[in-house]
PDB file of N, CA and C in Angstrom:
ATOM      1  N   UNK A   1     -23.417  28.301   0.930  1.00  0.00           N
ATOM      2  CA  UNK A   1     -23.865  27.030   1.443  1.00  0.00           C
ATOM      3  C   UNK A   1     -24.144  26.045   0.310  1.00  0.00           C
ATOM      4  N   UNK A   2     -24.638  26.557  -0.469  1.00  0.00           N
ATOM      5  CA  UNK A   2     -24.749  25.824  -1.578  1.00  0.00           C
ATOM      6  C   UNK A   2     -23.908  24.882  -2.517  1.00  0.00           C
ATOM      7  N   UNK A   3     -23.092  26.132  -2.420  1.00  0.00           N
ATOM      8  CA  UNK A   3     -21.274  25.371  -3.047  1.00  0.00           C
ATOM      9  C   UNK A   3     -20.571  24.781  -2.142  1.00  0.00           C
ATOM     10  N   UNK A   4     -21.248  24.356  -1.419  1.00  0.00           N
ATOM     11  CA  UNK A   4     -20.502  23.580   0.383  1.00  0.00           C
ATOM     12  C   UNK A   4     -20.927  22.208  -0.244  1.00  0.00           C
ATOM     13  N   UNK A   5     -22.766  22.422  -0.478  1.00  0.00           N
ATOM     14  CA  UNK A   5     -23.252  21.002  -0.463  1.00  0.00           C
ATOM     15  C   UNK A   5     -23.248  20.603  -2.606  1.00  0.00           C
ATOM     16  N   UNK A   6     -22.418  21.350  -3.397  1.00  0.00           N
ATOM     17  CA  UNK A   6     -22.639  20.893  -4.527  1.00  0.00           C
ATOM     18  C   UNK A   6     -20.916  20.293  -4.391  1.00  0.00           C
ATOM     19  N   UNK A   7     -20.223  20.946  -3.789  1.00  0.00           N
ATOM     20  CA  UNK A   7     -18.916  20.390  -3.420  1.00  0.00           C
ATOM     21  C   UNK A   7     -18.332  19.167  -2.784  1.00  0.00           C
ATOM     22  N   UNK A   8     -19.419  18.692  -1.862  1.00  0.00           N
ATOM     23  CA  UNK A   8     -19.498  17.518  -1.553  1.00  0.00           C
ATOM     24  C   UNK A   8     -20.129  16.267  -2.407  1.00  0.00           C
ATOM     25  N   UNK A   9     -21.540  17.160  -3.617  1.00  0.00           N
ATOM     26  CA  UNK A   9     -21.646  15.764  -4.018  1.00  0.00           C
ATOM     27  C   UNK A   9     -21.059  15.190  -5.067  1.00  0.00           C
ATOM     28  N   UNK A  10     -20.298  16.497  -5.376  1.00  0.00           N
ATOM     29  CA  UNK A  10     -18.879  16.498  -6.535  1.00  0.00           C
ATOM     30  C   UNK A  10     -18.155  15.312  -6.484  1.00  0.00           C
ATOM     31  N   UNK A  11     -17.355  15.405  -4.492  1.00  0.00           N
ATOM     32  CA  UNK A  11     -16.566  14.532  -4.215  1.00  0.00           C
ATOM     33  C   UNK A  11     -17.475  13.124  -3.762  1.00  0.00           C
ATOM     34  N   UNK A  12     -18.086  13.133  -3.005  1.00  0.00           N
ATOM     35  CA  UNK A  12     -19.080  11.562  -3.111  1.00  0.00           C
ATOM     36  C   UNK A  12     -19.051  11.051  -4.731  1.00  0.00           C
ATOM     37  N   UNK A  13     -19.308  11.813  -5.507  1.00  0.00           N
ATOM     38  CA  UNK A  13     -19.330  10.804  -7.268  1.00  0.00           C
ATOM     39  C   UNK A  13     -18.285  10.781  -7.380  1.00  0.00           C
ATOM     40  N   UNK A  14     -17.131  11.831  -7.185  1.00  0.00           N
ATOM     41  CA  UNK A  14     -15.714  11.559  -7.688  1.00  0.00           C
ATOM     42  C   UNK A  14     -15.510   9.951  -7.052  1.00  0.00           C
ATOM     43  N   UNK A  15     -15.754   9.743  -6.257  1.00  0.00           N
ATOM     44  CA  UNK A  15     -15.089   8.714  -5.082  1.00  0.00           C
ATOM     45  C   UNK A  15     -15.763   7.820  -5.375  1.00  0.00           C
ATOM     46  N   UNK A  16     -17.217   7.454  -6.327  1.00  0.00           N
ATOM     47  CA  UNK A  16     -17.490   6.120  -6.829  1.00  0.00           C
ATOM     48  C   UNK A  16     -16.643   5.672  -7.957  1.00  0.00           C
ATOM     49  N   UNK A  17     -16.520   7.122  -8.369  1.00  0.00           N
ATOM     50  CA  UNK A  17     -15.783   6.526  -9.621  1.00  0.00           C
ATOM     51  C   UNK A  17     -14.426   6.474  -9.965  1.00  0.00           C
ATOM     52  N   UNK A  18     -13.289   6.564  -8.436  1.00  0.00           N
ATOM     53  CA  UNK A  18     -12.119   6.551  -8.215  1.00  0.00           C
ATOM     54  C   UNK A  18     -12.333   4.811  -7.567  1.00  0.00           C
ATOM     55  N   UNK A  19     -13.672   4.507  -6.675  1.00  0.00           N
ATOM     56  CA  UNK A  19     -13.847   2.712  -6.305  1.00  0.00           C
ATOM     57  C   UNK A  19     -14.028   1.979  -7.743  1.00  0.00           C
ATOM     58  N   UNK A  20     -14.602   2.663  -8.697  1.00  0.00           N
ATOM     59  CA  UNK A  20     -14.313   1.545  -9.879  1.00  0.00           C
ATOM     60  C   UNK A  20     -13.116   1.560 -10.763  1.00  0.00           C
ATOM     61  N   UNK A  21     -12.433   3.263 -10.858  1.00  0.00           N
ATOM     62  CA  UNK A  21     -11.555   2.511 -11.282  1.00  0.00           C
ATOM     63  C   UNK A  21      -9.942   2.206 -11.232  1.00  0.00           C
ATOM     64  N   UNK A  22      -9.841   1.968  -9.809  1.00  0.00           N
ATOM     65  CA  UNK A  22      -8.686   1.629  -8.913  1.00  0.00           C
ATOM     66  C   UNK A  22      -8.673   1.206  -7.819  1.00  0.00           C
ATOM     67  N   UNK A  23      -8.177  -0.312  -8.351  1.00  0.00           N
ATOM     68  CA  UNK A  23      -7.954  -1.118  -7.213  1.00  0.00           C
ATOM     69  C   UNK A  23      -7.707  -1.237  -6.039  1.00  0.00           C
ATOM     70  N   UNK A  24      -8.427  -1.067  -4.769  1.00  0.00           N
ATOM     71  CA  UNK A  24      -7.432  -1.321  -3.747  1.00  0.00           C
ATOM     72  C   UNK A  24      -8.307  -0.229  -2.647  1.00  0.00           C
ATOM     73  N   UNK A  25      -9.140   0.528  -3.338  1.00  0.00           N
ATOM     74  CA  UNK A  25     -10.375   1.350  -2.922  1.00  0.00           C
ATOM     75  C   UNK A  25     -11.708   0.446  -3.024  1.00  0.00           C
ATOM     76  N   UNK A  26     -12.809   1.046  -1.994  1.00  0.00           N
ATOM     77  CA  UNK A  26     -13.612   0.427  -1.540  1.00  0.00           C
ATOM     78  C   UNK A  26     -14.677   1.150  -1.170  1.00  0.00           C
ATOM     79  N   UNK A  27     -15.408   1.038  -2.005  1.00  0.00           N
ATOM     80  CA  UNK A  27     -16.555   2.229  -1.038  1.00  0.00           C
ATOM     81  C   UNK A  27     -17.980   1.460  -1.157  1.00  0.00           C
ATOM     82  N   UNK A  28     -18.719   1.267   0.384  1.00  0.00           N
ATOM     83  CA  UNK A  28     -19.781   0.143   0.017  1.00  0.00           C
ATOM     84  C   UNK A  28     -21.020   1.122  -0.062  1.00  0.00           C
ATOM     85  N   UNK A  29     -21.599   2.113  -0.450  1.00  0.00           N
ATOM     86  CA  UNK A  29     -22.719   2.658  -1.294  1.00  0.00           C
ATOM     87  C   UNK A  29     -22.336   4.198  -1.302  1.00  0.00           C
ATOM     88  N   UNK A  30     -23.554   4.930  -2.001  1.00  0.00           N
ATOM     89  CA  UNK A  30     -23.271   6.720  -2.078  1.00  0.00           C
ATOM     90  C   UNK A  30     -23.631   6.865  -0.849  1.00  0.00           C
ATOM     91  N   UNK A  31     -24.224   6.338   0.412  1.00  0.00           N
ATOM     92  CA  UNK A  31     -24.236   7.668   1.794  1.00  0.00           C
ATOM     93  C   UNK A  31     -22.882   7.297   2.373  1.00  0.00           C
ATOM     94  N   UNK A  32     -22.463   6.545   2.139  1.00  0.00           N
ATOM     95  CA  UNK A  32     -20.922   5.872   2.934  1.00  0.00           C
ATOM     96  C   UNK A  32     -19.412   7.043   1.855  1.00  0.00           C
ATOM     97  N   UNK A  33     -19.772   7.124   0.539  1.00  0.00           N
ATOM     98  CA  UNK A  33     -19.514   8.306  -0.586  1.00  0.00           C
ATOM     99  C   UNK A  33     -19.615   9.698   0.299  1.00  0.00           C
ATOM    100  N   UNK A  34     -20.425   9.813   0.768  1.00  0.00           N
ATOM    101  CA  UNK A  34     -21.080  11.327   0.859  1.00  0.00           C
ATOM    102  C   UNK A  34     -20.374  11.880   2.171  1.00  0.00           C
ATOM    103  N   UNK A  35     -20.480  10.783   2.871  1.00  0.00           N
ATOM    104  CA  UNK A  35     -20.090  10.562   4.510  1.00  0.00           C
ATOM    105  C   UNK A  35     -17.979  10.905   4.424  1.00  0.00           C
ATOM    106  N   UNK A  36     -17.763  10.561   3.692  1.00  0.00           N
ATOM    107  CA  UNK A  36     -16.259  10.244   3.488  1.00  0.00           C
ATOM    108  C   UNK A  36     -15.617  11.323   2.460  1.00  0.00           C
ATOM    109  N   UNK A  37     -16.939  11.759   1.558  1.00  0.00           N
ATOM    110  CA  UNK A  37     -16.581  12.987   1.220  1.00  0.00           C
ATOM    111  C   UNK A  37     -16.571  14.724   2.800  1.00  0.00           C
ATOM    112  N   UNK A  38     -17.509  14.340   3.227  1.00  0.00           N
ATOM    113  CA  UNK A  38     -17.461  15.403   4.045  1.00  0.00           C
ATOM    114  C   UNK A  38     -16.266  15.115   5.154  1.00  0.00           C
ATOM    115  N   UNK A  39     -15.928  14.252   5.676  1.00  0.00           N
ATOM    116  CA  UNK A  39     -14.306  13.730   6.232  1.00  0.00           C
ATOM    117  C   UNK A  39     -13.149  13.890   5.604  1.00  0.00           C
ATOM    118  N   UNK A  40     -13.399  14.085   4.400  1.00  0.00           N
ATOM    119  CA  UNK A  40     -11.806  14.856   3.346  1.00  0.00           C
ATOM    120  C   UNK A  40     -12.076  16.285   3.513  1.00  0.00           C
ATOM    121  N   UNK A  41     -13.321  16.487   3.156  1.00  0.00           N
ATOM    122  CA  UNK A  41     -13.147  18.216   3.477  1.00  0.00           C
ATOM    123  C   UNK A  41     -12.927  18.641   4.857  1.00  0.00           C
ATOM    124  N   UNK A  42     -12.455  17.435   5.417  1.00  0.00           N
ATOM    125  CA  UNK A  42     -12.187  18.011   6.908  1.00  0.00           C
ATOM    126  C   UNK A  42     -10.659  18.076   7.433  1.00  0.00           C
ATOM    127  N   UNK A  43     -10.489  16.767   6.775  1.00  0.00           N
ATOM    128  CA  UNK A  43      -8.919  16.230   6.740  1.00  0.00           C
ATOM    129  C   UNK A  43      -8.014  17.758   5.721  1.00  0.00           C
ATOM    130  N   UNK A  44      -8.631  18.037   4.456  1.00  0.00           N
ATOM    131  CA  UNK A  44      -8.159  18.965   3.239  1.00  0.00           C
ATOM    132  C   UNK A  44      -7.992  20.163   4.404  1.00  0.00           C
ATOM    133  N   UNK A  45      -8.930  20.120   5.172  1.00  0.00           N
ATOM    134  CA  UNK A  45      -9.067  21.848   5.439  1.00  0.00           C
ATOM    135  C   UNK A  45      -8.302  21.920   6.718  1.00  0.00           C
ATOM    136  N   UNK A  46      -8.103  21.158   8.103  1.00  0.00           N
ATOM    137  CA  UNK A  46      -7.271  21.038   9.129  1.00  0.00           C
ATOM    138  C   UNK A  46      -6.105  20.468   8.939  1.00  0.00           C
ATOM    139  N   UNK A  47      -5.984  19.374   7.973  1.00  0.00           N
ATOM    140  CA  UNK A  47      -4.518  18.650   8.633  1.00  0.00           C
ATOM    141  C   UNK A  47      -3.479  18.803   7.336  1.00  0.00           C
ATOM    142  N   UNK A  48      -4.108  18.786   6.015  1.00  0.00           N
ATOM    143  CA  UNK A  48      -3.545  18.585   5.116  1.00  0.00           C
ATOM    144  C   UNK A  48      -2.624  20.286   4.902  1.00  0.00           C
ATOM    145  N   UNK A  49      -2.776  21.328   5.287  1.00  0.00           N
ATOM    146  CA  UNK A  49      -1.867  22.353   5.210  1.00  0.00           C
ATOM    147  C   UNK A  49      -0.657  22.516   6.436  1.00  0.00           C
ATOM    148  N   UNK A  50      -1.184  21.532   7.671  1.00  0.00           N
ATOM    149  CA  UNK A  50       0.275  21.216   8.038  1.00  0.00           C
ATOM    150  C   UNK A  50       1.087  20.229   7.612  1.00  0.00           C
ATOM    151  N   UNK A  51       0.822  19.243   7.091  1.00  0.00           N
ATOM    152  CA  UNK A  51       1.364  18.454   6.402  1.00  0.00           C
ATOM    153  C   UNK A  51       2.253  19.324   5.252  1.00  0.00           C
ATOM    154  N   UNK A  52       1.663  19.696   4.165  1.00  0.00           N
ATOM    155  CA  UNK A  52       1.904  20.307   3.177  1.00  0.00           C
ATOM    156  C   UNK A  52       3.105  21.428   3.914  1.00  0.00           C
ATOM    157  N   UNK A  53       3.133  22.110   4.622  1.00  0.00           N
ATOM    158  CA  UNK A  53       3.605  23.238   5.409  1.00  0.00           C
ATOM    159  C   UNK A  53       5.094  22.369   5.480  1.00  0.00           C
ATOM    160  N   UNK A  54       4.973  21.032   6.648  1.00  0.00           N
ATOM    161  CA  UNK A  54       6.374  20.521   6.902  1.00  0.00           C
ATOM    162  C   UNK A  54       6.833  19.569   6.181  1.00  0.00           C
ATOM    163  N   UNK A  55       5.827  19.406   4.954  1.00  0.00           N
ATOM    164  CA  UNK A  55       6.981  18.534   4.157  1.00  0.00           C
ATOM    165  C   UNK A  55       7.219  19.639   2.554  1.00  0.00           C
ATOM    166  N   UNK A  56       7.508  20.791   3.144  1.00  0.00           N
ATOM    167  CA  UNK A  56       7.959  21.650   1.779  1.00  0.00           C
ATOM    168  C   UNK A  56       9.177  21.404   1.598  1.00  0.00           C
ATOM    169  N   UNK A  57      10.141  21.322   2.259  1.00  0.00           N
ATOM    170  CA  UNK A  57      11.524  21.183   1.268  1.00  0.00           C
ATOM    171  C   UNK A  57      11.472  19.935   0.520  1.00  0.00           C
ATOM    172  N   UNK A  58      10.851  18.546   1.302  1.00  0.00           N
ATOM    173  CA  UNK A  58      10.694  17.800   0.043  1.00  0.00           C
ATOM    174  C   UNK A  58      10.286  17.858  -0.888  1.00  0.00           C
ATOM    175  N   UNK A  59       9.024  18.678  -0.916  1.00  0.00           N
ATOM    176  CA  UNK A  59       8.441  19.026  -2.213  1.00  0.00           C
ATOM    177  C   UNK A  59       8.865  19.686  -3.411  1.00  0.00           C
ATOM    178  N   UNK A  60       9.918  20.830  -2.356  1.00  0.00           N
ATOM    179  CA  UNK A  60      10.809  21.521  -3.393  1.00  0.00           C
ATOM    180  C   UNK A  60      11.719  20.724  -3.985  1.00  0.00           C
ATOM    181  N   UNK A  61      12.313  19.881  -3.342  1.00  0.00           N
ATOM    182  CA  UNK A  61      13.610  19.072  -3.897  1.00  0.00           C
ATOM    183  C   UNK A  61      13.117  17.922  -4.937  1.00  0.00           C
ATOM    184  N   UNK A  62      11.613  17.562  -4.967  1.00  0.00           N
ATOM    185  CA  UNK A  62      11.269  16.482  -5.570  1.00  0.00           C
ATOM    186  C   UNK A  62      10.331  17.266  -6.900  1.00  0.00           C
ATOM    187  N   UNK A  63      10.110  18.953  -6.819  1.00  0.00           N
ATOM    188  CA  UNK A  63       9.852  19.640  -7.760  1.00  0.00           C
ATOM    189  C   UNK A  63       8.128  19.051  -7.807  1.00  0.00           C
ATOM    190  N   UNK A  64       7.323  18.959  -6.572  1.00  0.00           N
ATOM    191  CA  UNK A  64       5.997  19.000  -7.044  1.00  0.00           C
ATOM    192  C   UNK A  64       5.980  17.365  -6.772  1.00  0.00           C
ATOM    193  N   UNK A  65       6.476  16.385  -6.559  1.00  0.00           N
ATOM    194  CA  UNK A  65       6.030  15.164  -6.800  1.00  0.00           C
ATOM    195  C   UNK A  65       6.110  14.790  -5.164  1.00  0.00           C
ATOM    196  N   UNK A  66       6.392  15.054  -4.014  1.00  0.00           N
ATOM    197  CA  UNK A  66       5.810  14.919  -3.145  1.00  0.00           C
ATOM    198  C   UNK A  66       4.397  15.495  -2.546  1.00  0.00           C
ATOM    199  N   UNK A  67       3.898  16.093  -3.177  1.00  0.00           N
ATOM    200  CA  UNK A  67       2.537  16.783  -2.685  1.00  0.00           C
ATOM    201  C   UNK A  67       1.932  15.069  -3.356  1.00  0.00           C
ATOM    202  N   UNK A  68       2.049  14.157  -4.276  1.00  0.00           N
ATOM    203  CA  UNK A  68       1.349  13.406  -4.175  1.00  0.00           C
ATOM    204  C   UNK A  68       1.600  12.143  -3.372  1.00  0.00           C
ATOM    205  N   UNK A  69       2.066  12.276  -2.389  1.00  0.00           N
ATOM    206  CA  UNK A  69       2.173  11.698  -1.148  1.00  0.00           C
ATOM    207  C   UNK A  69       1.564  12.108  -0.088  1.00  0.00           C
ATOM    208  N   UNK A  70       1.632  13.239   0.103  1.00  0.00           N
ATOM    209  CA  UNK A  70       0.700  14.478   0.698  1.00  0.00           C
ATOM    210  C   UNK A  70      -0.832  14.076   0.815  1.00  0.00           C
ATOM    211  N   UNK A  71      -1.241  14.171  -0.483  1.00  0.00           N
ATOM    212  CA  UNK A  71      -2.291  13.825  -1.055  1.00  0.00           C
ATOM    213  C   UNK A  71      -2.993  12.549  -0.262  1.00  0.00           C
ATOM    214  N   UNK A  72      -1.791  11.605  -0.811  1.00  0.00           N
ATOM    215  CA  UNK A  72      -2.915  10.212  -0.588  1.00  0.00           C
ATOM    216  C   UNK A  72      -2.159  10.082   0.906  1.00  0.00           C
ATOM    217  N   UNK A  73      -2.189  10.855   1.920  1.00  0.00           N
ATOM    218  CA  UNK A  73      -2.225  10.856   3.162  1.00  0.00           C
ATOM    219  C   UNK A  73      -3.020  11.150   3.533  1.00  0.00           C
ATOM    220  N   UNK A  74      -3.782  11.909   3.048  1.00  0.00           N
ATOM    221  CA  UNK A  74      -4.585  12.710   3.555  1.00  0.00           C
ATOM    222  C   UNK A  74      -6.079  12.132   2.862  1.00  0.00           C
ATOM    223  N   UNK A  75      -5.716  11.122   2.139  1.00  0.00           N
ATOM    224  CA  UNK A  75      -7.053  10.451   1.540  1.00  0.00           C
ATOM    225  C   UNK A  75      -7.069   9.398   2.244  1.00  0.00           C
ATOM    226  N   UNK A  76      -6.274   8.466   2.628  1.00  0.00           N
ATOM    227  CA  UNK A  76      -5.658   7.155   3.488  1.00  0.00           C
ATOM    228  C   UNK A  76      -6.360   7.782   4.558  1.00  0.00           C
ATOM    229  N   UNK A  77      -6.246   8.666   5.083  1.00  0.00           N
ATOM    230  CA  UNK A  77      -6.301   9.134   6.873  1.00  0.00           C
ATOM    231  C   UNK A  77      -7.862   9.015   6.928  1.00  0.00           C
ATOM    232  N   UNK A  78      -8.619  10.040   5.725  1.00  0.00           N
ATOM    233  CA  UNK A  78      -9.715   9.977   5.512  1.00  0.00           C
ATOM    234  C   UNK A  78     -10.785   8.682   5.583  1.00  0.00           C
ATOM    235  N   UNK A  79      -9.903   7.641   5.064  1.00  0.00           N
ATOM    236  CA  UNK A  79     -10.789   6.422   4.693  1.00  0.00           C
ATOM    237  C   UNK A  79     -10.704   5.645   6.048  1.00  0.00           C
ATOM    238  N   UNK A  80      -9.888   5.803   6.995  1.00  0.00           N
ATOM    239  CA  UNK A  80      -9.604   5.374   8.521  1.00  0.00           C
ATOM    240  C   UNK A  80     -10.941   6.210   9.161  1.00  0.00           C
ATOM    241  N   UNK A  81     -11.217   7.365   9.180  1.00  0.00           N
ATOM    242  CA  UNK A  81     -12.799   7.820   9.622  1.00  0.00           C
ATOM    243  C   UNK A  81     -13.927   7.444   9.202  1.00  0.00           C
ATOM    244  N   UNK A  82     -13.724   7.772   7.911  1.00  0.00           N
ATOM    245  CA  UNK A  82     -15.446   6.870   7.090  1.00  0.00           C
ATOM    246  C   UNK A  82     -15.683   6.047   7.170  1.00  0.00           C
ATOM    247  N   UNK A  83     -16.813   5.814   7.837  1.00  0.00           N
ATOM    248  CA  UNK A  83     -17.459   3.923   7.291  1.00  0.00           C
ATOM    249  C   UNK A  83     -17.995   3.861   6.063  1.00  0.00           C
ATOM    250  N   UNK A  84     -17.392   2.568   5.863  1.00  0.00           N
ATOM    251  CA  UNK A  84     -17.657   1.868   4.572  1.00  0.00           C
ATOM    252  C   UNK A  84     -16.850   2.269   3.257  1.00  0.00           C
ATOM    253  N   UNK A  85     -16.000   3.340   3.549  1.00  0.00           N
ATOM    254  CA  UNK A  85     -14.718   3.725   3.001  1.00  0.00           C
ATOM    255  C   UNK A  85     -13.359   3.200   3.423  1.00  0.00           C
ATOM    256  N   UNK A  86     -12.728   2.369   2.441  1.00  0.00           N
ATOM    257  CA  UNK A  86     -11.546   1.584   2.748  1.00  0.00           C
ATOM    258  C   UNK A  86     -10.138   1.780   1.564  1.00  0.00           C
ATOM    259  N   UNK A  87      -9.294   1.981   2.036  1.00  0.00           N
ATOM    260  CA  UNK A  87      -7.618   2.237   1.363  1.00  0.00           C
ATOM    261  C   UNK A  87      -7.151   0.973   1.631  1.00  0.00           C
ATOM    262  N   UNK A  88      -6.357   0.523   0.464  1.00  0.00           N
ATOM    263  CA  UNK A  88      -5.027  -0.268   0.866  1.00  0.00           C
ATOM    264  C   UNK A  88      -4.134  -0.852  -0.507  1.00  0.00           C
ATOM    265  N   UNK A  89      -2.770  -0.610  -0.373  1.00  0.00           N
ATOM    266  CA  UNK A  89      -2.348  -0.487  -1.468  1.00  0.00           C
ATOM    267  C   UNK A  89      -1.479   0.586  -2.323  1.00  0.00           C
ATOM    268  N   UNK A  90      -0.331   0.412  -2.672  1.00  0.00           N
ATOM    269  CA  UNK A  90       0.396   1.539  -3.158  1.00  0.00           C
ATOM    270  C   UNK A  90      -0.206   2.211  -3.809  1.00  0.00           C
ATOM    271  N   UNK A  91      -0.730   1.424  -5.138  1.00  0.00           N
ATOM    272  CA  UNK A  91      -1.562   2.164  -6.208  1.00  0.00           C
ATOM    273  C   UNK A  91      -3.010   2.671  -6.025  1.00  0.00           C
ATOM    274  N   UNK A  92      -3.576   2.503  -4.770  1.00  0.00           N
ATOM    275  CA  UNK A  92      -4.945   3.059  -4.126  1.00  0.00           C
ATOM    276  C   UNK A  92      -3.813   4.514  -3.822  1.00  0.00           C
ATOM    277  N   UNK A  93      -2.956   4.196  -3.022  1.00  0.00           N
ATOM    278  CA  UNK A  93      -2.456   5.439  -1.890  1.00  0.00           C
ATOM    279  C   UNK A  93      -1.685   6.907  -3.212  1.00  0.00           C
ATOM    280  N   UNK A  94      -1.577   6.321  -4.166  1.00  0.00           N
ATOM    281  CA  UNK A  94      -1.012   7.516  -5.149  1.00  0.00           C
ATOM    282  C   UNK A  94      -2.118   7.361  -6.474  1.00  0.00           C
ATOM    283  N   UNK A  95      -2.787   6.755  -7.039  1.00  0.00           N
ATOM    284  CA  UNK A  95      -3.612   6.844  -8.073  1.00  0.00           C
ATOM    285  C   UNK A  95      -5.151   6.992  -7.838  1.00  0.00           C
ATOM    286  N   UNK A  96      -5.388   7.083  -6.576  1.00  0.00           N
ATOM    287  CA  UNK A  96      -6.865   7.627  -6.236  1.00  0.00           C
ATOM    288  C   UNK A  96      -6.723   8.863  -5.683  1.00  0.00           C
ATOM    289  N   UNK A  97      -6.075  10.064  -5.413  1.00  0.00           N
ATOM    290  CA  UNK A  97      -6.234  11.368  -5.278  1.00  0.00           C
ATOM    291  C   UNK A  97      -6.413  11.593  -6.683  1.00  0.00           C
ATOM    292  N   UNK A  98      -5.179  11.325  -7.464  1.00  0.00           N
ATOM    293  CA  UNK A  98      -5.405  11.886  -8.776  1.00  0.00           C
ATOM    294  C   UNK A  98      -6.768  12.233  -9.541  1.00  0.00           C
ATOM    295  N   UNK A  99      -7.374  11.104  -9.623  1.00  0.00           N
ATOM    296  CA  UNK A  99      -8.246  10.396 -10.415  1.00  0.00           C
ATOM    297  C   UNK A  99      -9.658  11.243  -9.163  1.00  0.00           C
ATOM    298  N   UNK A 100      -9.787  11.499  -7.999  1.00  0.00           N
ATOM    299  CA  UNK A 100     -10.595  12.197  -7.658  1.00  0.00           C
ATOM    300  C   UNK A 100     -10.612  13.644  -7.909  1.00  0.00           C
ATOM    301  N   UNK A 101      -9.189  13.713  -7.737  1.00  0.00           N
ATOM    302  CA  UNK A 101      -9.161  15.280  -8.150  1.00  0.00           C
ATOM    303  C   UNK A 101      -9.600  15.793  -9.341  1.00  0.00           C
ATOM    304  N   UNK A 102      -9.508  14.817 -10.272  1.00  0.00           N
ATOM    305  CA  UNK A 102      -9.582  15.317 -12.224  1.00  0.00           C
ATOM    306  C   UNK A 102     -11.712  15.126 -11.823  1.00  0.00           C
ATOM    307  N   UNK A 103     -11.452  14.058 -11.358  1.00  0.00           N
ATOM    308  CA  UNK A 103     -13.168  13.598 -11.666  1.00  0.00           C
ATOM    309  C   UNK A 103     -14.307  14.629 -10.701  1.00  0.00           C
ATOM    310  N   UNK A 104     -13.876  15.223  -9.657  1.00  0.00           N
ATOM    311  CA  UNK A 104     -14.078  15.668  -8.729  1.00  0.00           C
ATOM    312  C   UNK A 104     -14.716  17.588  -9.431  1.00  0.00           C
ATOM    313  N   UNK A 105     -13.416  17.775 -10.083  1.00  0.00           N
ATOM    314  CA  UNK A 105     -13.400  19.000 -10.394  1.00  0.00           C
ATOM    315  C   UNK A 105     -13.834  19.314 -11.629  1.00  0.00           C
ATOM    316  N   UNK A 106     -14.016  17.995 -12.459  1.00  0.00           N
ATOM    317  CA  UNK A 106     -14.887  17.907 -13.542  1.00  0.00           C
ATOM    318  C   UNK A 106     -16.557  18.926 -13.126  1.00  0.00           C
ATOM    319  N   UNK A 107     -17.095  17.575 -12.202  1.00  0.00           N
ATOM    320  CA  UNK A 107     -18.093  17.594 -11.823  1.00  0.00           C
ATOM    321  C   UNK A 107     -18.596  18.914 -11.507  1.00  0.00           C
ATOM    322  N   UNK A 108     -17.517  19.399 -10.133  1.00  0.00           N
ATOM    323  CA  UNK A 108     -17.943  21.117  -9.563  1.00  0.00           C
ATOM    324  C   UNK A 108     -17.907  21.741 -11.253  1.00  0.00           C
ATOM    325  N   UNK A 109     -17.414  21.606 -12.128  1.00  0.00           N
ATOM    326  CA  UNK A 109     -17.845  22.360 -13.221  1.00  0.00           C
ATOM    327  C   UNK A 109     -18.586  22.331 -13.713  1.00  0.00           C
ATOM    328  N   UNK A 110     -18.798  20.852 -13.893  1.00  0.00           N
ATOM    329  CA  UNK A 110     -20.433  20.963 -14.459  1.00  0.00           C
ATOM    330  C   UNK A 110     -21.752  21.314 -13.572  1.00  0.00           C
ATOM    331  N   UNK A 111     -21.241  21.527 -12.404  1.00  0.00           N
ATOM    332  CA  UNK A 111     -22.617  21.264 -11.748  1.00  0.00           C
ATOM    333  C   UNK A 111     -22.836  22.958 -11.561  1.00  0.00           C
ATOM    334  N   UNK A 112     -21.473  23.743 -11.627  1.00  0.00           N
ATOM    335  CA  UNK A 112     -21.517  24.967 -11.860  1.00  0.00           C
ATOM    336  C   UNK A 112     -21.868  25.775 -12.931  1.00  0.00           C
ATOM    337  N   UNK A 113     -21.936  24.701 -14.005  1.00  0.00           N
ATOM    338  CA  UNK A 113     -22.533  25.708 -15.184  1.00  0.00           C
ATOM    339  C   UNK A 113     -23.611  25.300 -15.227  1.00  0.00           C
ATOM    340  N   UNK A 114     -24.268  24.255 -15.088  1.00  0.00           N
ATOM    341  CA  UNK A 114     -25.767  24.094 -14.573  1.00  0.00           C
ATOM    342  C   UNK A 114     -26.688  24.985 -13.933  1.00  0.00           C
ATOM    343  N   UNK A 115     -26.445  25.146 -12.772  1.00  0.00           N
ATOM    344  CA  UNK A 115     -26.391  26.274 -11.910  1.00  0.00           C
ATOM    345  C   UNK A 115     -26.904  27.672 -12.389  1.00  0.00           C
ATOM    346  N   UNK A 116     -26.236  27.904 -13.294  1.00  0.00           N
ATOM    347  CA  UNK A 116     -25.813  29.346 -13.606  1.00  0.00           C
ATOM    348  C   UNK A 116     -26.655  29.404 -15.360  1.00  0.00           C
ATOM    349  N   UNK A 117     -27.430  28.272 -15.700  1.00  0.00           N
ATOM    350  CA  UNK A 117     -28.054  28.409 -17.222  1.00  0.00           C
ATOM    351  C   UNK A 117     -29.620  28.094 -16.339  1.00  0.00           C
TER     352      UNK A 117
END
């Protein structure tokens, strides 16, 4: 349970700091963050492995570079549930998974070796 709720506030900070730094994202405070983080872990965990599932031959044929389409579908879809979380924009729809994912998984590390000293 713990790593449920250090996982979420991973992604709530990832996601302030994917609204500052890429355009076209929008997030109007951290409970609207927090709120939109727990709506990706919902979107990640139900929809995004059928997705992923029926768009594999593209993925194969594009060698890995369609999963980041994948991706910011499934972040786009996300920001359509959250309030006060907003997408729009090519470079929101492919350069804010990235940039959550690196910042995101930073965080669960640090907050995991914290944890554990």
């Amino acid at each position: 349970m713990m790593a449920y709720l250090v996982t979420i506030l991973a992604t709530g900070l990832g996601l302030l700091v994917v609204d500052t730094l890429v355009p076209g994202v929008d997030i109007a405070n951290f409970p609207s963050a927090l709120i939109a983080a727990i709506i990706i872990g919902l979107v990640n965990s139900s929809i995004r492995p059928i997705l992923s599932a029926l768009s594999l031959p593209l993925t194969f044929l594009t060698l890995g570079g369609f999963s980041l389409i994948v991706n910011g579908f499934c972040l786009w879809l996300a920001s359509l549930f959250a309030p006060g979380f907003s997408m729009s924009g090519l470079i929101a729809f492919i350069l804010a998974p990235v940039i959550l994912s690196f910042t995101s998984t930073f965080l669960n590390k640090y907050f995991a070796e914290r944890a554990i000293a």
